[in-house]
Protein backbone atom coordinates (compact mmCIF):
# COMPACT_ATOMS: atom_id res chain seq x y z
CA UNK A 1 0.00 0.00 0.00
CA UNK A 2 1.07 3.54 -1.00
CA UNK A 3 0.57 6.28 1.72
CA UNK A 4 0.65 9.87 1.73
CA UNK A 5 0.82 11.54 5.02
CA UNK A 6 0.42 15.40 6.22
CA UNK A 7 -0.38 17.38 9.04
CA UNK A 8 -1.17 21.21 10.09
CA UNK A 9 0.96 21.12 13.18
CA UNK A 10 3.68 21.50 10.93
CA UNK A 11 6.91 18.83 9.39
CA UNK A 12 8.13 18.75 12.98
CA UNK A 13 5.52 18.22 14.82
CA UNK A 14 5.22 15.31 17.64
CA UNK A 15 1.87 13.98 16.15
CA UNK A 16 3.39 13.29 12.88
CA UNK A 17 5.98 11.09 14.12
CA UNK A 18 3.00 9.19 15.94
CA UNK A 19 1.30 9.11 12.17
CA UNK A 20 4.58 7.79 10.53
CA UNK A 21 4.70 5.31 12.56
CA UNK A 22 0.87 4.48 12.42
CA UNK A 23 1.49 4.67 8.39
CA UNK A 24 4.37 2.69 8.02
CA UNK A 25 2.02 -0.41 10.25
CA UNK A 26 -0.98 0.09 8.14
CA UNK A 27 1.24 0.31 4.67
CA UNK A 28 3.18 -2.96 5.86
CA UNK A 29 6.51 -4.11 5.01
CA UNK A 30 6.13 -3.86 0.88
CA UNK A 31 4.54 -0.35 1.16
CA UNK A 32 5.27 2.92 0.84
CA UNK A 33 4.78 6.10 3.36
CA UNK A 34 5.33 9.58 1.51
CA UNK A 35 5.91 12.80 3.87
CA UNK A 36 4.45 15.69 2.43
CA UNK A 37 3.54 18.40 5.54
CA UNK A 38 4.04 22.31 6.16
CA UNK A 39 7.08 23.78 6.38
CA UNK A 40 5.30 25.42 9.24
CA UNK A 41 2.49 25.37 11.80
CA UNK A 42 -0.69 25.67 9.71
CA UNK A 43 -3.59 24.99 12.60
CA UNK A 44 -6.86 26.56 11.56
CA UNK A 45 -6.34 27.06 8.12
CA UNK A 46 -9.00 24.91 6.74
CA UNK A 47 -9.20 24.25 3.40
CA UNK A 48 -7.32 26.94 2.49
CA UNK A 49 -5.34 26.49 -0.39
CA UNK A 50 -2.39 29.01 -1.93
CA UNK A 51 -4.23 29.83 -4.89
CA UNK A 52 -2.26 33.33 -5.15
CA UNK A 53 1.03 32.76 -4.44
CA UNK A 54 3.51 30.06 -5.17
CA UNK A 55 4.46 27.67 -2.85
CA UNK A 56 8.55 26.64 -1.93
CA UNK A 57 8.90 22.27 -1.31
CA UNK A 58 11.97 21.42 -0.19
CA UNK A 59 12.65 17.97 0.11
CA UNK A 60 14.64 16.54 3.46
CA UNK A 61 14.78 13.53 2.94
CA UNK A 62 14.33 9.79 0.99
CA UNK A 63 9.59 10.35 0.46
CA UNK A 64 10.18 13.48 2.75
CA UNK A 65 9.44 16.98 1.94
CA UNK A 66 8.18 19.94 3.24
CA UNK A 67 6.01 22.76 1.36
CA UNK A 68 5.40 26.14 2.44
CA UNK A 69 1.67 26.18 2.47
CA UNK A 70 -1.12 24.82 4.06
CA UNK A 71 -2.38 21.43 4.41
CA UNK A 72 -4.23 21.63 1.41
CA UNK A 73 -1.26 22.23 -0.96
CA UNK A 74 0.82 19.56 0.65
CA UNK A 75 -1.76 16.79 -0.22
CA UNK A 76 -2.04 18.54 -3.94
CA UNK A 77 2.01 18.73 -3.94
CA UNK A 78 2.23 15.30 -3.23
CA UNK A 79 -0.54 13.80 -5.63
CA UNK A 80 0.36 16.07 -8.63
CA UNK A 81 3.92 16.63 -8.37
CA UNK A 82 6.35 14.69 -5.51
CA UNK A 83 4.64 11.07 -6.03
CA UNK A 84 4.87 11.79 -9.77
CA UNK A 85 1.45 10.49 -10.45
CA UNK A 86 1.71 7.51 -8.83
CA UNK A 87 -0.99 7.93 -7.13
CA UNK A 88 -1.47 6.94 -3.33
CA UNK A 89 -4.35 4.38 -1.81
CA UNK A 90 -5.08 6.55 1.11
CA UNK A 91 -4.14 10.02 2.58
CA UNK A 92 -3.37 10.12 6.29
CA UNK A 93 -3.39 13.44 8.08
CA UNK A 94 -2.88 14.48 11.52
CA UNK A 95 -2.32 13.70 14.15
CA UNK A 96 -3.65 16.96 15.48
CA UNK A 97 -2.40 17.96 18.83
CA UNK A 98 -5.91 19.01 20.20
CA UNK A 99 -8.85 17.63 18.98
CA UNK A 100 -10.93 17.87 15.80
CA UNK A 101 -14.42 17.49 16.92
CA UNK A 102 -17.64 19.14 16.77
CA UNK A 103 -17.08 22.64 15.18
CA UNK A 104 -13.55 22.36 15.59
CA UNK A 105 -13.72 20.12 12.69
CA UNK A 106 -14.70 23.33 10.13
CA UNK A 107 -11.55 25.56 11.17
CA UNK A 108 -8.90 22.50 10.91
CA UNK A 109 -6.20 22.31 8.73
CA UNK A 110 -5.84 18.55 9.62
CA UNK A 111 -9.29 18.01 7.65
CA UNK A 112 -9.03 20.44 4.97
CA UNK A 113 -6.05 17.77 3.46
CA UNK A 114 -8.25 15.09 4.12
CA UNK A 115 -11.47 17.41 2.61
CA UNK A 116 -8.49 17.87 -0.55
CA UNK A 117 -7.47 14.29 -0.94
CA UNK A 118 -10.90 13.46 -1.02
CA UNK A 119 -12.12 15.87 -3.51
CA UNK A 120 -8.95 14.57 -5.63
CA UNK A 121 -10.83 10.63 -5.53
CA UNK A 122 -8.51 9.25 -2.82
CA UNK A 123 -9.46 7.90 0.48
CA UNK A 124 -8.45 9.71 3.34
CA UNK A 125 -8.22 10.16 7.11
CA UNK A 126 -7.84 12.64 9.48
CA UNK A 127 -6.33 11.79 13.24
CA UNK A 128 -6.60 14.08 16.18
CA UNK A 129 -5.80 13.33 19.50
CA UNK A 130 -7.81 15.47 22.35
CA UNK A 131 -6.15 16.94 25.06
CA UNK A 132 -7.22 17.26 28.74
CA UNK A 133 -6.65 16.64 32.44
CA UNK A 134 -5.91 13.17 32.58
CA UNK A 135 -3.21 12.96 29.42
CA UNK A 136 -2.28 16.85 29.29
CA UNK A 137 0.70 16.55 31.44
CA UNK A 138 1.60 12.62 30.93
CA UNK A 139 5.09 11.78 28.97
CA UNK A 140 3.12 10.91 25.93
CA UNK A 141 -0.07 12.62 25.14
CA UNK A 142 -0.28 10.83 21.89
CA UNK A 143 -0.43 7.32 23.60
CA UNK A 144 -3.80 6.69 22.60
CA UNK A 145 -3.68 7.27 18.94
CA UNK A 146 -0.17 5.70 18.90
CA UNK A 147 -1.57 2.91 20.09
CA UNK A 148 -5.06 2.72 18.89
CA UNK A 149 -4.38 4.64 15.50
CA UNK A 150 -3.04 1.86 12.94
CA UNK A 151 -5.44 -0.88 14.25
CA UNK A 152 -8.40 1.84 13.84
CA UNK A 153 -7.38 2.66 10.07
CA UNK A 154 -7.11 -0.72 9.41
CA UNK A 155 -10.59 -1.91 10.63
CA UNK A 156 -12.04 1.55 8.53
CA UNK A 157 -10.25 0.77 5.28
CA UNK A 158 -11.92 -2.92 5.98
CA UNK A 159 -15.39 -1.43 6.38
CA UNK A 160 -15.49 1.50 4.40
CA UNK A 161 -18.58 1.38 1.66
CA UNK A 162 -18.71 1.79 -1.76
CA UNK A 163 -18.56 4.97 -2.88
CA UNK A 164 -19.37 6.39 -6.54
CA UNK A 165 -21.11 9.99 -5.36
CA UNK A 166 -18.67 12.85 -6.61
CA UNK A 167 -18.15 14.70 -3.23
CA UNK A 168 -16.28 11.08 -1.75
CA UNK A 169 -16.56 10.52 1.39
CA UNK A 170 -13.56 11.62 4.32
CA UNK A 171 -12.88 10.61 7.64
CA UNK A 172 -12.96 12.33 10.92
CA UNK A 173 -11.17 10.37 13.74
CA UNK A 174 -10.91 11.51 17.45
CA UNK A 175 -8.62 10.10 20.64
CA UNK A 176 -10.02 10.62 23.85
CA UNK A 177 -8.17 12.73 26.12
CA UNK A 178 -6.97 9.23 27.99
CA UNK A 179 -4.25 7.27 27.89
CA UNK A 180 -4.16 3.94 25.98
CA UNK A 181 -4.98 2.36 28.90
CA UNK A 182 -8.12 4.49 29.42
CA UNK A 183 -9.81 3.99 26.33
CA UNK A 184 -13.32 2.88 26.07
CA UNK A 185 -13.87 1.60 22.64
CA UNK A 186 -14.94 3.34 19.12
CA UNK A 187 -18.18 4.65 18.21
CA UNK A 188 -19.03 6.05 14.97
CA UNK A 189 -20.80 9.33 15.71
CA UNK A 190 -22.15 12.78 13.94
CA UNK A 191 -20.43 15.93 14.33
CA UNK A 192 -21.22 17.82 17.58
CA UNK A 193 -21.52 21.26 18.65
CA UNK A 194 -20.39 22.72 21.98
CA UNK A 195 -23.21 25.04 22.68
CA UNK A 196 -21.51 28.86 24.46
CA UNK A 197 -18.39 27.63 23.23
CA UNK A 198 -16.64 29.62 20.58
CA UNK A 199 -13.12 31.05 19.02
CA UNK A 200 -13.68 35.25 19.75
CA UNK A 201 -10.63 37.88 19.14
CA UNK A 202 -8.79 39.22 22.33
CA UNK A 203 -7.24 42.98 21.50
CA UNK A 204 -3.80 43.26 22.72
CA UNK A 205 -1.35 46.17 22.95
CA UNK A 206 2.53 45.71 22.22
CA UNK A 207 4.96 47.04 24.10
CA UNK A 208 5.62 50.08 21.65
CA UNK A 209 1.22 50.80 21.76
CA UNK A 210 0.75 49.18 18.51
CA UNK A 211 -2.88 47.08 18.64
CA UNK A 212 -2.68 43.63 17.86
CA UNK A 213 -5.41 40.63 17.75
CA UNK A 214 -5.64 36.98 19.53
CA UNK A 215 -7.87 34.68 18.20
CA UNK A 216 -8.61 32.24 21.18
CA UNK A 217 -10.19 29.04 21.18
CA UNK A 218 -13.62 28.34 23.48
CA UNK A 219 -13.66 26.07 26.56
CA UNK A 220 -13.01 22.18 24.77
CA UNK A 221 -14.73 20.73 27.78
CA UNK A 222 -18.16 21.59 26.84
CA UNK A 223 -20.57 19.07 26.24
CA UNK A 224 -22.12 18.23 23.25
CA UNK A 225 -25.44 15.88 22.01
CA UNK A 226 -25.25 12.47 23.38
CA UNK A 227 -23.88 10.06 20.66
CA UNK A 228 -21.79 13.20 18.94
CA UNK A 229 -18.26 13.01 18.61
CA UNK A 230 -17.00 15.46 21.57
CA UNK A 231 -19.43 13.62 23.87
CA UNK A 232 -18.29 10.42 22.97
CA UNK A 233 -14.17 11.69 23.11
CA UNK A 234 -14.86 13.52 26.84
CA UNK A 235 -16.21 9.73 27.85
CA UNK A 236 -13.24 7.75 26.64
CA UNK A 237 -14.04 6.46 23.51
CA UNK A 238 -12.51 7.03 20.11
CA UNK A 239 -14.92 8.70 17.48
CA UNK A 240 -15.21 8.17 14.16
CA UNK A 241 -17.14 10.48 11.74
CA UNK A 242 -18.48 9.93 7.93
CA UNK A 243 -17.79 13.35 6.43
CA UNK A 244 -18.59 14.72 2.73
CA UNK A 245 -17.31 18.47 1.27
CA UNK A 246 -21.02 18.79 -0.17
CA UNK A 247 -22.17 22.12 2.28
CA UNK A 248 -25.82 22.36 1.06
CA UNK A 249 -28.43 22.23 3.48
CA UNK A 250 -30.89 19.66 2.36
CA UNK A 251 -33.63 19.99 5.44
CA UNK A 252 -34.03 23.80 4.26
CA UNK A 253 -34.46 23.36 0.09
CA UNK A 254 -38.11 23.06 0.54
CA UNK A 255 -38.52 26.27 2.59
CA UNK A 256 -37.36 27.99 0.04
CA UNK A 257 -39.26 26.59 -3.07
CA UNK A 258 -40.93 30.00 -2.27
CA UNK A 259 -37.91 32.21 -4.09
CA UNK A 260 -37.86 30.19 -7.31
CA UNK A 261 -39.30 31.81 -10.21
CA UNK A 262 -39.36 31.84 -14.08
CA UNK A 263 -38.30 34.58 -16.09
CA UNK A 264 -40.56 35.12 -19.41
């Protein structure tokens, strides 16, 4: 198996030597794992892609290079131009330090190159690991998708359905904030929504008066639906979410039946 891996924590990051390693398990001794990630940190970028400006890839070593844009670009560097159109069997990306569910999940980096590889026709993943009290401060805070992650992608590549419909389908995968030890199971679950909980911009004032902006994160222990992904996470268990890149709102296209008309 042919892998292409990428993050938004950047080429150095912790959680993409956990996804290496998760990689080179699922891709087995015959395969190949292809590094492809941001030259640097690229959290809450999205699906943002450098559609103005060009974009530097430097390669550091044997399938391992490093681009100077977001997520996005690495996963279309690596289809269209370092893997030579040899095309890879999956996309892994992450893992995230800090989770990826409920909203979360529209401001992340870590899915926009899954949201990309997917919109290119190529199955992909996305792996965040959550953070909180009981694995915040422990030696590894990666332990549970380092030990969880490859057996997880395995049983998903095993199960995944058919799929013909032109936005493909992407996956959305969430550690709890436990270590190995403390994890529950996996649950497939929709996307949640922490209720009160939201980014917001914090001014600031620099030393020499000059105003500057912080954009801060809300509280990630809010609770969300039963069954939903950060509900599921804050209760030990690994979630797993179905995602598509299709945006329209199919429960309010009959409402608006009402502002169709015909011109003459």
């Amino acid at each position: 198996m042919r892998i292409l891996i990428t993050n938004d924590d950047g080429i150095s990051a912790e959680g993409l030597t956990i996804l290496e390693a998760i990689a080179q398990e699922v891709a087995g001794p015959d395969g190949e794992v292809w590094t492809v990630a941001p030259a640097f940190e690229q959290s809450g970028v999205g699906h943002c892609i450098s559609y103005t400006r060009p974009t530097m890839l430097s390669q550091l070593g044997e399938r391992r290079f490093a681009a100077e844009g977001s997520p996005a670009d690495c996963v279309l560097a690596g289809l269209h131009v370092v893997m030579q159109g040899k095309r890879p069997d999956l996309v892994l990306s992450g893992v995230n330090r800090g989770n990826n569910s409920a909203e979360n999940a529209l401001y992340s980096g870590t899915l926009g190159a899954a949201m990309e590889a997917a919109l290119q026709g190529v199955p992909a993943m996305a792996l965040s690991q959550y953070y909180g009290p009981a694995n915040r401060e422990t030696d590894n805070p990666f332990e549970a998708s380092a030990v969880h992650g490859a057996g997880l992608v395995k049983k998903i590549l095993a199960a995944m359905p058919q799929d013909s419909q032109d936005y493909r389908l992407f996956y959305n995968i969430n550690f709890p904030p436990q270590p190995a030890a403390g994890v529950k199971g996996t649950r497939v679950a929709t996307q949640g929504f922490r209720r009160g909980s939201h980014f917001a911009a914090e001014p600031k004032l620099s030393p020499s008066g000059r105003r500057y902006l912080w954009i801060r994160g809300g509280d990630q222990q809010v609770q969300t639906l039963p069954g939903s992904d950060a509900a599921l996470n804050m209760d030990g268990y690994i979630s797993v979410t179905p995602m598509r890149a299709d945006l329209t709102a199919r429960d309010a296209l009959d409402a608006l039946k009402a502002v169709e008309w015909t011109g003459e």
